[in-house]
N, C-alpha and C. Protein backbone atom coordinates (compact mmCIF):
# COMPACT_ATOMS: atom_id res chain seq x y z
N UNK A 1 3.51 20.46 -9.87
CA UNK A 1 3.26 19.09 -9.47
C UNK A 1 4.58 18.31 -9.56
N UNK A 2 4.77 17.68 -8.33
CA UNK A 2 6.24 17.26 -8.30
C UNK A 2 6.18 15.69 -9.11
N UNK A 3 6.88 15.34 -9.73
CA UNK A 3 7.15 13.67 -10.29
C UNK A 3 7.67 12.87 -9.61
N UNK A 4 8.37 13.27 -8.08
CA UNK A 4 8.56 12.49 -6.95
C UNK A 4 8.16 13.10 -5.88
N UNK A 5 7.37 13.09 -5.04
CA UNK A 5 6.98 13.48 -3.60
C UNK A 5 8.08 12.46 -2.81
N UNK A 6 9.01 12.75 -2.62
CA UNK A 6 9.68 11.87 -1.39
C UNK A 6 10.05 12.52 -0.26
N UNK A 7 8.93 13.44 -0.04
CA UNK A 7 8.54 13.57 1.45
C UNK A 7 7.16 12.41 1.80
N UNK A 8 6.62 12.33 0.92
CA UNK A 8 5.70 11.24 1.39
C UNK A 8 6.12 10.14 1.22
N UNK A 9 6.76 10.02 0.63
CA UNK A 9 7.87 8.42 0.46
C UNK A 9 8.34 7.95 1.78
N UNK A 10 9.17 9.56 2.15
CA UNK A 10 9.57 9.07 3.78
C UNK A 10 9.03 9.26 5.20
N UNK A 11 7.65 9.35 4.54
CA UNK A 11 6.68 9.94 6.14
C UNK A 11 5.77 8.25 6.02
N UNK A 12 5.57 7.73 4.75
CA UNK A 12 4.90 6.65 4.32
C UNK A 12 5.57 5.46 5.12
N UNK A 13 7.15 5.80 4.93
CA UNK A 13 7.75 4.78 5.35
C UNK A 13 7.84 4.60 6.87
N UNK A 14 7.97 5.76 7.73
CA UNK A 14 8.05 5.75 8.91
C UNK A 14 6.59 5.20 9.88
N UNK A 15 5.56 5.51 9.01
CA UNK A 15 4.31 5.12 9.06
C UNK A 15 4.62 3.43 8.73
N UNK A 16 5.03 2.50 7.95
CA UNK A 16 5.00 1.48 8.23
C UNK A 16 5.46 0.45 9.22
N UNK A 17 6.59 1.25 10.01
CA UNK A 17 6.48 1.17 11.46
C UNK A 17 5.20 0.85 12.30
N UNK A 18 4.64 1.79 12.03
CA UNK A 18 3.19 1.99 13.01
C UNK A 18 2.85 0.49 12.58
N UNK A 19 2.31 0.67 11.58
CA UNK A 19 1.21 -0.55 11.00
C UNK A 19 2.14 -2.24 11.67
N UNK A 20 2.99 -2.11 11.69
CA UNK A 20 3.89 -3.36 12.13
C UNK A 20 3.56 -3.13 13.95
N UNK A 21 3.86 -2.08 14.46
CA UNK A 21 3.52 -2.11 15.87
C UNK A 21 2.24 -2.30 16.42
N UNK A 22 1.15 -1.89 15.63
CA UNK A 22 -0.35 -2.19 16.43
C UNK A 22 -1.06 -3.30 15.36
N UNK A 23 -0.24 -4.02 14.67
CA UNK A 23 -1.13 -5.14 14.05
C UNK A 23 -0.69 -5.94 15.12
N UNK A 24 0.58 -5.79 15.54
CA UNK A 24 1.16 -6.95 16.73
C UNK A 24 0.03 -7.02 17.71
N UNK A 25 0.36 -5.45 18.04
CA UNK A 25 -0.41 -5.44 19.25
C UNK A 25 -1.94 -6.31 19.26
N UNK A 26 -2.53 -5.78 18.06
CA UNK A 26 -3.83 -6.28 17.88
C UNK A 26 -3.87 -7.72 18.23
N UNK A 27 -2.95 -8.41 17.83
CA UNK A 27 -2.53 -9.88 17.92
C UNK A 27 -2.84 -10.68 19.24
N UNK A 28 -2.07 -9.53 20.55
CA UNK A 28 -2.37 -9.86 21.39
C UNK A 28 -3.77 -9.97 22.22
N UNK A 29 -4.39 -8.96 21.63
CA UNK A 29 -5.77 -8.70 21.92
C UNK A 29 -6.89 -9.49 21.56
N UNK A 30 -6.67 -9.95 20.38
CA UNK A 30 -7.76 -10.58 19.81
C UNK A 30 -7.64 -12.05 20.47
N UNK A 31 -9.15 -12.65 20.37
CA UNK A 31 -9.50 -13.70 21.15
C UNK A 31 -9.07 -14.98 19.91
N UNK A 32 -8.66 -16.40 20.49
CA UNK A 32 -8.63 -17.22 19.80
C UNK A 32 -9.36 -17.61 18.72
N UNK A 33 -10.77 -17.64 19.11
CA UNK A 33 -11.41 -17.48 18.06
C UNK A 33 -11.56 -16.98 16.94
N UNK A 34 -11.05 -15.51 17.08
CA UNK A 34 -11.03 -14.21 16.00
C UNK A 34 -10.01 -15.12 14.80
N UNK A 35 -10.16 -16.53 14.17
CA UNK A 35 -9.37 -17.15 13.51
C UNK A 35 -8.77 -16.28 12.24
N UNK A 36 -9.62 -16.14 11.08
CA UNK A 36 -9.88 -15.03 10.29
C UNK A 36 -8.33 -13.93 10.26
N UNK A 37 -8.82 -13.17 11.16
CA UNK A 37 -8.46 -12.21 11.34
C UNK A 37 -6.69 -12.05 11.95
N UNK A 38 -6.88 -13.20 13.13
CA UNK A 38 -5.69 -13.02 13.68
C UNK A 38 -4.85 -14.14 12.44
N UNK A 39 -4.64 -15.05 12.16
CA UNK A 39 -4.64 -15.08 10.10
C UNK A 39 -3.75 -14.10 9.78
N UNK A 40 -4.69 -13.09 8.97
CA UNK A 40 -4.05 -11.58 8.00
C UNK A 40 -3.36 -11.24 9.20
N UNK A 41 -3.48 -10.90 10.61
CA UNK A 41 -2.47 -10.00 11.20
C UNK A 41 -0.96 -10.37 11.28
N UNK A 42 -1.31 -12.02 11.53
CA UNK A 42 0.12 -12.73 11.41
C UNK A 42 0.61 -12.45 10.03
N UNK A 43 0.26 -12.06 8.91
CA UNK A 43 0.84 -12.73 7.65
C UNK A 43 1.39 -11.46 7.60
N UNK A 44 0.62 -10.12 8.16
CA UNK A 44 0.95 -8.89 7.47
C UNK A 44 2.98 -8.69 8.74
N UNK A 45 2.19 -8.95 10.01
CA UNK A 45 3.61 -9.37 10.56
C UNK A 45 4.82 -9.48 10.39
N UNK A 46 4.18 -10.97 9.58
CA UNK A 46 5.40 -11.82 9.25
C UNK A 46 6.29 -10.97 7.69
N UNK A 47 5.18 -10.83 6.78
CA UNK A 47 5.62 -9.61 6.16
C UNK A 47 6.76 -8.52 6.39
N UNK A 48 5.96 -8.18 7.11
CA UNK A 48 6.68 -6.40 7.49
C UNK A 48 8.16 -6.97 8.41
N UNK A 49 8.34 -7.95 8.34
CA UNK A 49 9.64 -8.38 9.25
C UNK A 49 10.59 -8.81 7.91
N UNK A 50 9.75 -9.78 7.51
CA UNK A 50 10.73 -9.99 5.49
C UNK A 50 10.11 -9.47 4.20
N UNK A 51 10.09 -8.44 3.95
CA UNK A 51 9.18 -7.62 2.78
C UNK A 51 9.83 -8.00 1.66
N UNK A 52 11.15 -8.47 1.62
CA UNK A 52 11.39 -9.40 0.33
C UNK A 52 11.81 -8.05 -0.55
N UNK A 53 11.47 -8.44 -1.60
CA UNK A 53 11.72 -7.11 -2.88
C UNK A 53 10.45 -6.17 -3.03
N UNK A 54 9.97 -5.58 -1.90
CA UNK A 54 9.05 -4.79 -1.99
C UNK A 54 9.21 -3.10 -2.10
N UNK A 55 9.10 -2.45 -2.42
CA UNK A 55 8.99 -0.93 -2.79
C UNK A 55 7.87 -0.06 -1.98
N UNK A 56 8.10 0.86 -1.46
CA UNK A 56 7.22 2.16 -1.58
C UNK A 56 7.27 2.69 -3.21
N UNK A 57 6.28 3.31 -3.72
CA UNK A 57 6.72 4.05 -4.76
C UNK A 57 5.50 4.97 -4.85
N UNK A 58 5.89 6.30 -5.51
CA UNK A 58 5.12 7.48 -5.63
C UNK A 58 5.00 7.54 -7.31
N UNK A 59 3.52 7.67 -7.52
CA UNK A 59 3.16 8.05 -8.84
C UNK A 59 2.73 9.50 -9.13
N UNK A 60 3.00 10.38 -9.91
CA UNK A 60 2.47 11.37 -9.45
C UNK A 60 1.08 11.54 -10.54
N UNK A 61 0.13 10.85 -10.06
CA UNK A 61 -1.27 11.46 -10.39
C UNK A 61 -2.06 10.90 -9.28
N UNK A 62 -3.77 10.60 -9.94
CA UNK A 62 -4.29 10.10 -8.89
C UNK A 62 -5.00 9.53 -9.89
N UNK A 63 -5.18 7.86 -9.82
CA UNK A 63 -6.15 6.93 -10.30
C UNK A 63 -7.89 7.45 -9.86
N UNK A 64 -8.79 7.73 -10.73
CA UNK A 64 -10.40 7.30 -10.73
C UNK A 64 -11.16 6.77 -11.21
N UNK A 65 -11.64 5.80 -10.54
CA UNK A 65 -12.66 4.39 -11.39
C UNK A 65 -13.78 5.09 -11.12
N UNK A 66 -14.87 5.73 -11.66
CA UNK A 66 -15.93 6.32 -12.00
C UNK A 66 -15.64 7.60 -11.21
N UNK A 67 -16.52 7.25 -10.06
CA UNK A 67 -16.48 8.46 -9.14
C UNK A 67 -15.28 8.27 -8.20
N UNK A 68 -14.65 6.84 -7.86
CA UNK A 68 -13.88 6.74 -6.55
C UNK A 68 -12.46 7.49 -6.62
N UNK A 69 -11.45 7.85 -6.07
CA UNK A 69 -10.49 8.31 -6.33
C UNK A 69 -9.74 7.08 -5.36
N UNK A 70 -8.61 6.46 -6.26
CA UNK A 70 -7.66 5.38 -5.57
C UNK A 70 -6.52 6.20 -5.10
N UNK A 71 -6.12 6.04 -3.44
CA UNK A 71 -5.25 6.41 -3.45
C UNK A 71 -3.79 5.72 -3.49
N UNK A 72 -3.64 4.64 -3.00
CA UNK A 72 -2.79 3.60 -3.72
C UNK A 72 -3.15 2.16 -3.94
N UNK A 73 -2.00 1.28 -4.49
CA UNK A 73 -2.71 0.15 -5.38
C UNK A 73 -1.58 -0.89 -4.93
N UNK A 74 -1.46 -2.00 -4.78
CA UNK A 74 -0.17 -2.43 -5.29
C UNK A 74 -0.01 -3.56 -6.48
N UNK A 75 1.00 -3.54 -7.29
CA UNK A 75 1.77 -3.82 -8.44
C UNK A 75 2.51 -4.73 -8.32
N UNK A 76 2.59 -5.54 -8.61
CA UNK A 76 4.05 -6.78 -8.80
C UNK A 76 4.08 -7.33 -10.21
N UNK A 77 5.32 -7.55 -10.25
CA UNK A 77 5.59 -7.92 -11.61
C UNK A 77 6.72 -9.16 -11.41
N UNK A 78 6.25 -10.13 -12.10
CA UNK A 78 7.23 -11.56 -11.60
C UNK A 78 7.60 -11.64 -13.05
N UNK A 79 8.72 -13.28 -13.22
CA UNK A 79 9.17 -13.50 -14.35
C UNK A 79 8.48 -13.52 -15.79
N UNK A 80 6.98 -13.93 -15.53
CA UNK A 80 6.03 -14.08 -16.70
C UNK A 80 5.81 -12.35 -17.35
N UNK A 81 5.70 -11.50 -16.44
CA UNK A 81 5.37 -10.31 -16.50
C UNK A 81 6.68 -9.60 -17.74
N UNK A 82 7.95 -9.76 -16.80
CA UNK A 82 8.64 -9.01 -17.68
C UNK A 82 9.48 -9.79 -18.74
N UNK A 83 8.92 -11.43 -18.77
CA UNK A 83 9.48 -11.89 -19.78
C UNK A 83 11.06 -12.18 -19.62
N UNK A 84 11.12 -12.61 -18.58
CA UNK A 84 12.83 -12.80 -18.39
C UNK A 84 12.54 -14.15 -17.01
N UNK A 85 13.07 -15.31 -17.49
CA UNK A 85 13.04 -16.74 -17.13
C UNK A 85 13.52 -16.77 -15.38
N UNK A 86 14.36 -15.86 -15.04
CA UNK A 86 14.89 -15.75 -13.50
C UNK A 86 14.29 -14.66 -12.97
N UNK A 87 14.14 -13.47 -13.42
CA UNK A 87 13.36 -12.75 -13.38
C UNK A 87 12.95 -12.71 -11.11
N UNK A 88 13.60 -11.94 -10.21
CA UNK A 88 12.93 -11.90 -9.24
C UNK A 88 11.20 -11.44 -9.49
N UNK A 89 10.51 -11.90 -8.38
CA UNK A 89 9.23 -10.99 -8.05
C UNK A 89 9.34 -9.28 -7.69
N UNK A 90 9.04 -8.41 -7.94
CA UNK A 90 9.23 -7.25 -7.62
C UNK A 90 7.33 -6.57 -6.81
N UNK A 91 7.68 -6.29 -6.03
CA UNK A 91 5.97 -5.75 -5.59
C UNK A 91 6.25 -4.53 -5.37
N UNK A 92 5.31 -3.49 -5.57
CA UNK A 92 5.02 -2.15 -5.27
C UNK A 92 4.18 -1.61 -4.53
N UNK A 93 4.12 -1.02 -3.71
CA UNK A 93 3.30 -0.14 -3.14
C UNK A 93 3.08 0.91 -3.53
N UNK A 94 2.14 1.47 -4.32
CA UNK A 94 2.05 2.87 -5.01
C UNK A 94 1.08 3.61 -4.44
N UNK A 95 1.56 4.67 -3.91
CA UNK A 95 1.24 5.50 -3.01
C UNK A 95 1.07 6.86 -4.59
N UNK A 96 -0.61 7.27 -4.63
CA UNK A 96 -0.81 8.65 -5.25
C UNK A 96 -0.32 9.30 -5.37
N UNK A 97 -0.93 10.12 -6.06
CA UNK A 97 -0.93 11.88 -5.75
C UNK A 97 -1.50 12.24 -4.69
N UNK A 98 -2.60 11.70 -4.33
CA UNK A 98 -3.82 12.28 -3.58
C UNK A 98 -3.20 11.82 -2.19
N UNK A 99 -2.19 10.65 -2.03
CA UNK A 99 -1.81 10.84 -1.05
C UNK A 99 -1.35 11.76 0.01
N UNK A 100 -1.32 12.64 -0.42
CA UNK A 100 0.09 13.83 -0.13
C UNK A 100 -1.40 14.77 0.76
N UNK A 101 -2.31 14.28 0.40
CA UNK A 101 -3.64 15.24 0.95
C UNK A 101 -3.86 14.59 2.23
N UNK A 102 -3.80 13.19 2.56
CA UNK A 102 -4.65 12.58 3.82
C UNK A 102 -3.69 12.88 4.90
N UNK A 103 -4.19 12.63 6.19
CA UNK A 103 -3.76 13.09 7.18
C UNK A 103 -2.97 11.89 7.57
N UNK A 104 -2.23 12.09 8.82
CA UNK A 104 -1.28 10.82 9.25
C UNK A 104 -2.34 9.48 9.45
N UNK A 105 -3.16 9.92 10.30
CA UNK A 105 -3.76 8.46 10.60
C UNK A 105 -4.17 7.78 9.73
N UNK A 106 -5.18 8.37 8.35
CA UNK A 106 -5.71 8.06 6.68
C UNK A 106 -4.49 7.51 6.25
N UNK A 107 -3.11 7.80 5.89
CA UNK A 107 -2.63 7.49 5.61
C UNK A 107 -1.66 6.01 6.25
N UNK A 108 -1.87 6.36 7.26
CA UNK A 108 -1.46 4.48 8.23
C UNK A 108 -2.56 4.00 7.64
N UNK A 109 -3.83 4.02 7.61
CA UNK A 109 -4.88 3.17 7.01
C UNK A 109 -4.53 2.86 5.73
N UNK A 110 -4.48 3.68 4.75
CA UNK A 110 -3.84 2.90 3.52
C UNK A 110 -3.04 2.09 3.28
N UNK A 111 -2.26 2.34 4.24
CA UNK A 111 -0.75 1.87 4.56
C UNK A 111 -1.20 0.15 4.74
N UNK A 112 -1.90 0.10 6.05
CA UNK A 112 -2.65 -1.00 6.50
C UNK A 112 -3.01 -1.78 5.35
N UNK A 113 -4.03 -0.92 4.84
CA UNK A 113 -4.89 -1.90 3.76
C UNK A 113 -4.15 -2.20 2.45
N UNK A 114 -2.92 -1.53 1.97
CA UNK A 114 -1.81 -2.53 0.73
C UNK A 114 -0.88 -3.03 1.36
N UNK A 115 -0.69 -3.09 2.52
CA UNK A 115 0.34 -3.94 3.43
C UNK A 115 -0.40 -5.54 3.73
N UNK A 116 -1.64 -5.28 3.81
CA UNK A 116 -2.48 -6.04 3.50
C UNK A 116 -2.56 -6.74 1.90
N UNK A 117 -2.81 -6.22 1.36
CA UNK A 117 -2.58 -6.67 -0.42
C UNK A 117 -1.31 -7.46 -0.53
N UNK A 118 -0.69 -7.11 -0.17
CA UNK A 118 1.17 -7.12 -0.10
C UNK A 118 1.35 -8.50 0.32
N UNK A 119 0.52 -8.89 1.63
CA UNK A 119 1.21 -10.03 2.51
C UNK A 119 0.13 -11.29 2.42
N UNK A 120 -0.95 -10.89 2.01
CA UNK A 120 -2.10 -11.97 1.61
C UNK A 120 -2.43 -12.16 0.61
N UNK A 121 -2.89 -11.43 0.19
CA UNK A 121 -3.65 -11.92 -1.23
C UNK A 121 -4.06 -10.44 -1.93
N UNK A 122 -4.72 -10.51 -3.07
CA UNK A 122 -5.54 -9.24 -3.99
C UNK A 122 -7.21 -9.60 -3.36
N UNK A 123 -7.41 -9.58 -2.05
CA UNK A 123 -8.91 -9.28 -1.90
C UNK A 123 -9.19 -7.87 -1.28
N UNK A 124 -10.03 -7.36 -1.18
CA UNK A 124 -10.39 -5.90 -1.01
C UNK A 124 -11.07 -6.44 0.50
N UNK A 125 -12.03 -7.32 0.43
CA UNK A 125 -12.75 -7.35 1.81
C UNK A 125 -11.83 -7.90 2.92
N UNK A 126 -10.86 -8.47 2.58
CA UNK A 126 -9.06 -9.13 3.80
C UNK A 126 -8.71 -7.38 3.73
N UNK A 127 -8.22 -6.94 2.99
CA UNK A 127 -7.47 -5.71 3.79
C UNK A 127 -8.43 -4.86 4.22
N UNK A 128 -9.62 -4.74 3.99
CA UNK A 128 -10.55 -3.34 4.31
C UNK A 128 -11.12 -4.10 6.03
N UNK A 129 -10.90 -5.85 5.99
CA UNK A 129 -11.20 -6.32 7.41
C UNK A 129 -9.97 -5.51 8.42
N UNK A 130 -8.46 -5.90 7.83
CA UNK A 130 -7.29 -5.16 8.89
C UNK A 130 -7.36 -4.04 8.63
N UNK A 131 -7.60 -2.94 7.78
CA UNK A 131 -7.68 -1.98 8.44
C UNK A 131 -8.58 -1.36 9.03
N UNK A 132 -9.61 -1.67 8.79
CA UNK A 132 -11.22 -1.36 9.70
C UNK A 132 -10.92 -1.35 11.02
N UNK A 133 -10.59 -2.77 11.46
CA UNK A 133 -10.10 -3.35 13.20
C UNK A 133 -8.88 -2.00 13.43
N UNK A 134 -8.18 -2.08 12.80
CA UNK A 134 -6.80 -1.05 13.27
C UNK A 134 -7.74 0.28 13.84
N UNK A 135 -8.47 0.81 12.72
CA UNK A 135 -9.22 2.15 12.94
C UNK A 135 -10.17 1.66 14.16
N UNK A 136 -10.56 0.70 13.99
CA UNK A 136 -12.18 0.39 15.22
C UNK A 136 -10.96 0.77 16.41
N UNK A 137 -9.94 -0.05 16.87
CA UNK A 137 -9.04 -0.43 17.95
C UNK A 137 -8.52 0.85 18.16
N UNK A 138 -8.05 1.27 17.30
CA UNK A 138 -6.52 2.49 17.57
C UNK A 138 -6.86 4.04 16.87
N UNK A 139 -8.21 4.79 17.45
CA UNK A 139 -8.74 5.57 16.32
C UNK A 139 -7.68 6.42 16.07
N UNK A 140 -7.06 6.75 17.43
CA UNK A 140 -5.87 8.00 17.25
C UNK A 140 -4.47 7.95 16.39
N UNK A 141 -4.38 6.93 15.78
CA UNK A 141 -3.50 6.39 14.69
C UNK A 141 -4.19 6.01 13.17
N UNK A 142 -5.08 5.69 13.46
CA UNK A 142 -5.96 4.95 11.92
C UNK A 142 -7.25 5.36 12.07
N UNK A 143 -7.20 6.14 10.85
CA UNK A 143 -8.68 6.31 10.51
C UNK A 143 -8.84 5.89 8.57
N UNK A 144 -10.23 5.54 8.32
CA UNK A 144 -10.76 5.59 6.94
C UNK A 144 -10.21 6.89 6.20
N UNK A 145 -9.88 7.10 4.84
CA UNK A 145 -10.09 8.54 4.53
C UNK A 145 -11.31 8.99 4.09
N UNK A 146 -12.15 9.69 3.99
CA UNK A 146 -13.68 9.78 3.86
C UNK A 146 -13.47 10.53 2.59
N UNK A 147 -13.30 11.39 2.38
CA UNK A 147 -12.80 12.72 1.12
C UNK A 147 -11.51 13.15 1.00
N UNK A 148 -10.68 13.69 -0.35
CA UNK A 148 -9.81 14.60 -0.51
C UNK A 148 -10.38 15.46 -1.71
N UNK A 149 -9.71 16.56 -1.24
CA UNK A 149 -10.07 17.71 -2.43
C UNK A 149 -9.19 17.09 -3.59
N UNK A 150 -9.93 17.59 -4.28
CA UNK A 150 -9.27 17.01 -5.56
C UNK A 150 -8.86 17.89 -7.01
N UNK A 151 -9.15 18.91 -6.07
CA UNK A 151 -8.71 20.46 -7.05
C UNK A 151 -7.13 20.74 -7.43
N UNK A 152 -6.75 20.76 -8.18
CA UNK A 152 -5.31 20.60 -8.41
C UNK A 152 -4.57 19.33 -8.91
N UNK A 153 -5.25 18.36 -8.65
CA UNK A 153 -5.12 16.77 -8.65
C UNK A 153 -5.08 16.81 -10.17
N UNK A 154 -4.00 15.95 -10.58
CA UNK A 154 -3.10 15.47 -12.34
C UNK A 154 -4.46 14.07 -11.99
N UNK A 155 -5.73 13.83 -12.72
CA UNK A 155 -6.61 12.77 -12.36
C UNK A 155 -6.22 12.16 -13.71
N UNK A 156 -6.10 10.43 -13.84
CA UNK A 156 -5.88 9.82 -14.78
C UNK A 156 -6.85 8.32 -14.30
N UNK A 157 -7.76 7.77 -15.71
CA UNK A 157 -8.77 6.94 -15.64
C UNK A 157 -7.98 5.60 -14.86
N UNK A 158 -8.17 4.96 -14.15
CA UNK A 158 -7.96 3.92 -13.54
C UNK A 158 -7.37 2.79 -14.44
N UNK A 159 -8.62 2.76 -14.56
CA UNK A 159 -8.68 1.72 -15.75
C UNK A 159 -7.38 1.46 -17.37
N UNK A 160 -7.00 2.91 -17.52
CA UNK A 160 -6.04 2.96 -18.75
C UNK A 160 -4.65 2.61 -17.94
N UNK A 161 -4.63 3.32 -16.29
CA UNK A 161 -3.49 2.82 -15.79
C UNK A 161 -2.99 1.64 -15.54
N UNK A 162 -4.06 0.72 -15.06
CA UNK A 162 -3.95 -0.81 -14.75
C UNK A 162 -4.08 -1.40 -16.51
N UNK A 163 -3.94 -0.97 -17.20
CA UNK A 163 -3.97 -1.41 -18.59
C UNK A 163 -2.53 -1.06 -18.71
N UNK A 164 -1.91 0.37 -18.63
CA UNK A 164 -0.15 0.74 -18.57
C UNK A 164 0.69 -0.32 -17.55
N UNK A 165 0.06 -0.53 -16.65
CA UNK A 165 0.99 -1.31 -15.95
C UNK A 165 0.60 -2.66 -16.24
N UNK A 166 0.03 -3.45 -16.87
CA UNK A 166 -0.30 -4.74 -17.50
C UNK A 166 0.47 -4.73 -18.58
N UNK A 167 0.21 -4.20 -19.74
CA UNK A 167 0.72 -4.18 -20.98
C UNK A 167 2.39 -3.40 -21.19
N UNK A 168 2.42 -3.18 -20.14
CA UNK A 168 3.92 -2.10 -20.57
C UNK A 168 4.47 -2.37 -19.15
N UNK A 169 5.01 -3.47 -18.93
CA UNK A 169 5.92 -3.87 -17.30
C UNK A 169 6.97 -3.50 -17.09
N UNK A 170 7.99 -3.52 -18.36
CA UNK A 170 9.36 -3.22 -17.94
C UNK A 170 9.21 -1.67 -17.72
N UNK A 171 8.58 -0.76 -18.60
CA UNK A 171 8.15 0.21 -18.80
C UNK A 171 7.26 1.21 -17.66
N UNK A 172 7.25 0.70 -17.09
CA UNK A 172 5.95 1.11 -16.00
C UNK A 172 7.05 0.46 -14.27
N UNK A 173 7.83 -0.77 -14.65
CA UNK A 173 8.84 -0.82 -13.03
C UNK A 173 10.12 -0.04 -13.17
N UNK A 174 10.00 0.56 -14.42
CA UNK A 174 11.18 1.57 -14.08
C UNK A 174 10.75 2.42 -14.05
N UNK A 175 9.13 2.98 -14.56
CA UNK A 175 9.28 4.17 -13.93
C UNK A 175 8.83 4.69 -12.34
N UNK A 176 8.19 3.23 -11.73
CA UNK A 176 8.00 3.39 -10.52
C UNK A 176 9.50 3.04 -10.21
N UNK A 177 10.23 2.38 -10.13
CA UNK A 177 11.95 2.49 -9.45
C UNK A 177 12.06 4.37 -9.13
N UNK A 178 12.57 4.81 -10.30
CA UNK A 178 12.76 6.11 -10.32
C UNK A 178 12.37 6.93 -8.58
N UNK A 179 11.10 6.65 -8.60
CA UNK A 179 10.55 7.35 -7.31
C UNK A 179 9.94 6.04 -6.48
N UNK A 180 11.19 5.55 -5.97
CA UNK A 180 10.70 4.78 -5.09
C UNK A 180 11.70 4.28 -3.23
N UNK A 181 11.23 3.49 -2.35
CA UNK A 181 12.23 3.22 -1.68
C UNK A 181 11.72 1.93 -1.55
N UNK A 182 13.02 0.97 -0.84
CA UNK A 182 13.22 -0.31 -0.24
C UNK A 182 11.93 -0.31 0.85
N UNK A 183 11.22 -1.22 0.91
CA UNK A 183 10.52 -2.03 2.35
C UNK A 183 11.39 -2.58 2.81
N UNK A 184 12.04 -1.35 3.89
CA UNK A 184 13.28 -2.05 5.00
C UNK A 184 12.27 -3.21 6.00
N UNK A 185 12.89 -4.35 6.26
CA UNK A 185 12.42 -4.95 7.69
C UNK A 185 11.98 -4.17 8.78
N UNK A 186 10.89 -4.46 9.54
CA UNK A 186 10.51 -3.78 10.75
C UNK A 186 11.61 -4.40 11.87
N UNK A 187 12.14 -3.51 12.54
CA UNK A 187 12.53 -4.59 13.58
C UNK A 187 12.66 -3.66 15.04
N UNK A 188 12.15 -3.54 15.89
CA UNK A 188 11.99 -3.40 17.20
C UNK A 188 13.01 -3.36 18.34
């Protein structure tokens, strides 16, 4: 079990390309009305054009909150967090273990839905709305992931992790640094 996958680091990243090219697109498509929605597409956009101090980063296990298996999450840690008064914002994208299992399009969907986290807010029903539409619109690029095997999988309780990365910040952004890359700008 590798402690950096940065082959998925850099297939993740090339994939955020995608998600910047058909949220646009979507943009154009959607009707005025679609207020809501065309909203998150602009923000994730506007995002993926200035990602600021944002990260890919690879953890190598896989988070499970009862039965669900998370495949990534994202993390930020601002001045209050690590206790230092200037302190930039730092955000993460933490991309699994279990990542390394989904297929290209599953994985633009994830991509979607913490690019989503990333550029709006911490709601689950805003990113599971953009990436739903991406998959409804663009199946041959985005799909849901439905299952991964999970045989072989380093599984660690959810819950103790989001407790490690709460209680232990400096501790927990260096060790996502370690295995991580820059959110370069999208640019066309």
């Amino acid at each position: 079990m590798s402690e950096c996958d940065r082959a998925l680091l850099a297939r993740a990243q090339r994939f955020v390309r995608d998600v910047y090219v058909y949220a646009s697109e979507l943009l154009t498509e959607l009707p005025e009305e679609a207020v809501v929605i065309r909203e998150v597409a602009e923000a994730v956009v506007r995002f993926l054009r200035n990602p600021g101090n944002t990260y890919l980063a690879y953890y190598p296990a896989t988070p499970v909150y009862i039965i669900v298996v998370i495949f990534a999450q994202v993390v930020t840690y601002g001045p209050r967090e690590l206790r230092a008064r200037r302190a930039p914002q730092v955000t993460f994208i933490v991309l699994y273990e279990a990542c390394g299992r989904l297929t290209d399009e599953e994985l633009r969907y994830v991509l979607a839905h913490e690019i989503t986290h990333a550029a709006v807010e911490d709601d689950e029903a805003t990113a599971d709305m953009l990436a739903s539409l991406l998959a409804a619109r663009y199946p041959e690029r985005f799909a849901a992931p439905v299952t991964v095997d999970e045989s072989g999988l380093r599984v660690v309780d959810a819950e103790k992790l989001g407790a490690y990365y709460r209680e232990r910040p400096r501790e927990s952004m260096r060790r996502l640094l370690r295995c991580s890359v820059r959110l370069r700008p999208v640019r066309l």
